[in-house]
Protein backbone atom coordinates (compact mmCIF):
# COMPACT_ATOMS: atom_id res chain seq x y z
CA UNK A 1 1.69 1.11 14.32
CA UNK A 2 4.03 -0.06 10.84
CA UNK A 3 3.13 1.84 7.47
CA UNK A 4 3.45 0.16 4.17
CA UNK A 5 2.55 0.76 0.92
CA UNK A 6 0.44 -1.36 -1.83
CA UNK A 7 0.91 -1.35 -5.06
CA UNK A 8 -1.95 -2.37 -7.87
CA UNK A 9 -2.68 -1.42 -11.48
CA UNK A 10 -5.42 0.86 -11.71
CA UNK A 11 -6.99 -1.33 -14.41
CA UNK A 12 -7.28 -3.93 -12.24
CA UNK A 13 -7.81 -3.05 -8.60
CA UNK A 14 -7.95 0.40 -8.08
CA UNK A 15 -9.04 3.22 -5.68
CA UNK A 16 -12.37 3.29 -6.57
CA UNK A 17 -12.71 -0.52 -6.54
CA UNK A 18 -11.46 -0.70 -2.79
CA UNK A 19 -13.73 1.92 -1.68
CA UNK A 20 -16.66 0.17 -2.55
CA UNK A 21 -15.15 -3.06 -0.43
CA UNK A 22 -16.00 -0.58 2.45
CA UNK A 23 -15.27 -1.47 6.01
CA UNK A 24 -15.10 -5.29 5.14
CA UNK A 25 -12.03 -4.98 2.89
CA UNK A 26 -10.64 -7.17 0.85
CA UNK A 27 -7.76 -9.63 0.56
CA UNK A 28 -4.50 -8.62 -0.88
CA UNK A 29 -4.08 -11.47 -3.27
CA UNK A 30 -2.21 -12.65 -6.08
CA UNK A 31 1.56 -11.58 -4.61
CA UNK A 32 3.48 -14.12 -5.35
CA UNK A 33 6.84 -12.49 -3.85
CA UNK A 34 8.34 -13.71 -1.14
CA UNK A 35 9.38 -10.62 -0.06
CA UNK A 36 6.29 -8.65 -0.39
CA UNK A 37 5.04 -12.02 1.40
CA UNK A 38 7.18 -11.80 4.43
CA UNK A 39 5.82 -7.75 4.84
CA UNK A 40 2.44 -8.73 4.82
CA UNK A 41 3.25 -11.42 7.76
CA UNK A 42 4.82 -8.76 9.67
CA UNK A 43 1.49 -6.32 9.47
CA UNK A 44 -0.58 -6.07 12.53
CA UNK A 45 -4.57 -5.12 12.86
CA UNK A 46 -4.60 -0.96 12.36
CA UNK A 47 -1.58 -0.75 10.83
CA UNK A 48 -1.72 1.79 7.81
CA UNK A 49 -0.55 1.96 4.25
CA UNK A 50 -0.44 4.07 1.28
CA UNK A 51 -2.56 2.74 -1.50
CA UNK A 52 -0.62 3.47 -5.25
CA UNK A 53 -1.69 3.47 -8.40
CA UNK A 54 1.02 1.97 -10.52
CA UNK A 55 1.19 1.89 -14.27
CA UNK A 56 0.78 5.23 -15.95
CA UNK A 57 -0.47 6.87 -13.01
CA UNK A 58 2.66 6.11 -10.52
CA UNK A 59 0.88 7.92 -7.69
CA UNK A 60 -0.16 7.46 -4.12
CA UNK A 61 -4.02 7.95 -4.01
CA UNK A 62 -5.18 7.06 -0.76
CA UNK A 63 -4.55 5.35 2.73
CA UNK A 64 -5.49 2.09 3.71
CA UNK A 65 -5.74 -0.02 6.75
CA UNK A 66 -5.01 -3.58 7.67
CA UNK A 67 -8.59 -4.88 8.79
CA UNK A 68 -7.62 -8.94 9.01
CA UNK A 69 -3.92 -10.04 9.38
CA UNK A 70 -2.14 -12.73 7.44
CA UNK A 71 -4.09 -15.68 6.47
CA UNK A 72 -3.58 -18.10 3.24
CA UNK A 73 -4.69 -16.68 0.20
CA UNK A 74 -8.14 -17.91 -1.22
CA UNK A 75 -6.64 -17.11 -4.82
CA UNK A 76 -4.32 -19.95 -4.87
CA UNK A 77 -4.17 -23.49 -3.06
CA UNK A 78 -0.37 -23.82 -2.92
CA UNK A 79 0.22 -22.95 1.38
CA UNK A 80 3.13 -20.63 0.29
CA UNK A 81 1.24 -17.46 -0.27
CA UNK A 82 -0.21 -15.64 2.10
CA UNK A 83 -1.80 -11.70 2.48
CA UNK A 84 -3.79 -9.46 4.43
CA UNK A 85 -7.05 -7.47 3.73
CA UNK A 86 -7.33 -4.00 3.87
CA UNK A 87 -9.87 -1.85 3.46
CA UNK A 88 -9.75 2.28 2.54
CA UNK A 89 -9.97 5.04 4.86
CA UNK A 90 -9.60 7.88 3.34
CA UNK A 91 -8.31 9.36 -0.86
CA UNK A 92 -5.69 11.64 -0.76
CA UNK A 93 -6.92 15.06 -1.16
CA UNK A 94 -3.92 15.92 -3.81
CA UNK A 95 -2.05 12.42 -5.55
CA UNK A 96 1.96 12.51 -4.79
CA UNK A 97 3.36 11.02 -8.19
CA UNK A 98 6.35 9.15 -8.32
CA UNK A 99 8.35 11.76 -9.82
CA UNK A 100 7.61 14.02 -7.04
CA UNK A 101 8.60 11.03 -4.44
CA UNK A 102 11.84 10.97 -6.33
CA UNK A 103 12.63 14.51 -6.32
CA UNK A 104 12.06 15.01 -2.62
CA UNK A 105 15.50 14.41 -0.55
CA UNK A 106 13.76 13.16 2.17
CA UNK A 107 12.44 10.77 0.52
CA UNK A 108 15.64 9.37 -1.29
CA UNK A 109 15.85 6.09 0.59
CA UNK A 110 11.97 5.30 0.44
CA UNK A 111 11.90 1.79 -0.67
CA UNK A 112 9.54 2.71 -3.85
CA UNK A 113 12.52 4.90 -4.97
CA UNK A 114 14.74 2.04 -4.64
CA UNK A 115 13.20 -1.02 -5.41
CA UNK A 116 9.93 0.38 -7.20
CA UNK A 117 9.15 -3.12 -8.23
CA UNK A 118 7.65 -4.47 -5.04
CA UNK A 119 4.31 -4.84 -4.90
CA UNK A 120 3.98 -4.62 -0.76
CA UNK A 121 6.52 -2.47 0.83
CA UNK A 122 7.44 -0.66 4.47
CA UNK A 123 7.55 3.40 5.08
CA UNK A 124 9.09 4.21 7.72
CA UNK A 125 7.28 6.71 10.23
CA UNK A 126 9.41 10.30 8.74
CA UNK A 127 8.46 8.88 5.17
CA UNK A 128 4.89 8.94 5.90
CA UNK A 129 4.43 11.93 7.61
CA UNK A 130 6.29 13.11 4.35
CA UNK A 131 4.27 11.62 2.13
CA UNK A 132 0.86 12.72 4.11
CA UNK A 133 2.13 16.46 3.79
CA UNK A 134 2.79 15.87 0.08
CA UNK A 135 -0.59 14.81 -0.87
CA UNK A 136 -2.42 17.34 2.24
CA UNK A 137 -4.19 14.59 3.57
CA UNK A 138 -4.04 13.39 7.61
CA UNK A 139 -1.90 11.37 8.35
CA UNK A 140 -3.48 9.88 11.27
């Protein structure tokens, strides 16, 4: 199993708004990175990902899971752009804010520390057991 992380402005697809998708999901549309395109073609069935609230909250909120892999995206009919859907599986019990990402040294070469404007990025395995512990929520 991979572990990513998905970024969205709470105004406009948040936690609340992915919940209610329940176990259907919903496509991860609108990236138009080719980057954040190329994770999202790499992302297999089950694998999991930290849901973040970017914007003013700048906090992981919940954990997600890849319920349909990469298809074209309905949002757009130019064959470049591609996503996933995911749907929610569980909130955080306790939000880990950016800032407290950033102060954690075993965090310091997380991806959202270096490059915190992708919108789709990897964790590796150590960074989301980190993460998990942060916010006191399974990381299962």
């Amino acid at each position: 199993m991979a572990f990513w992380l998905f970024k969205s402005e709470p105004n406009t697809w948040g936690w609340d708004d992915q919940v209610a998708k329940g176990d259907a999901g919903e496509e991860w549309d609108g990236v138009r990175n080719y980057q954040a395109r190329n994770f999202m073609r790499e992302m297999q069935l089950g694998d999991r990902g930290f849901f973040y609230h970017s914007l003013k909250e700048k906090s992981v909120v919940g954990i997600v899971e890849i319920c349909a892999t990469a298809h074209p995206d309905s949002k757009t009919d130019d064959p470049r752009w591609e996503c996933v859907d995911i749907k929610a599986v569980r909130p955080f019990a306790k939000p880990v804010s950016l800032d407290e990402i950033k102060s954690n040294p075993a965090l310091s070469e997380m991806v959202l520390v270096r490059n915190s404007r992708l919108s789709v990025q990897p964790v590796s395995d150590a960074e989301w057991q980190e993460v998990c512990r942060m916010g006191q929520t399974k990381d299962d």
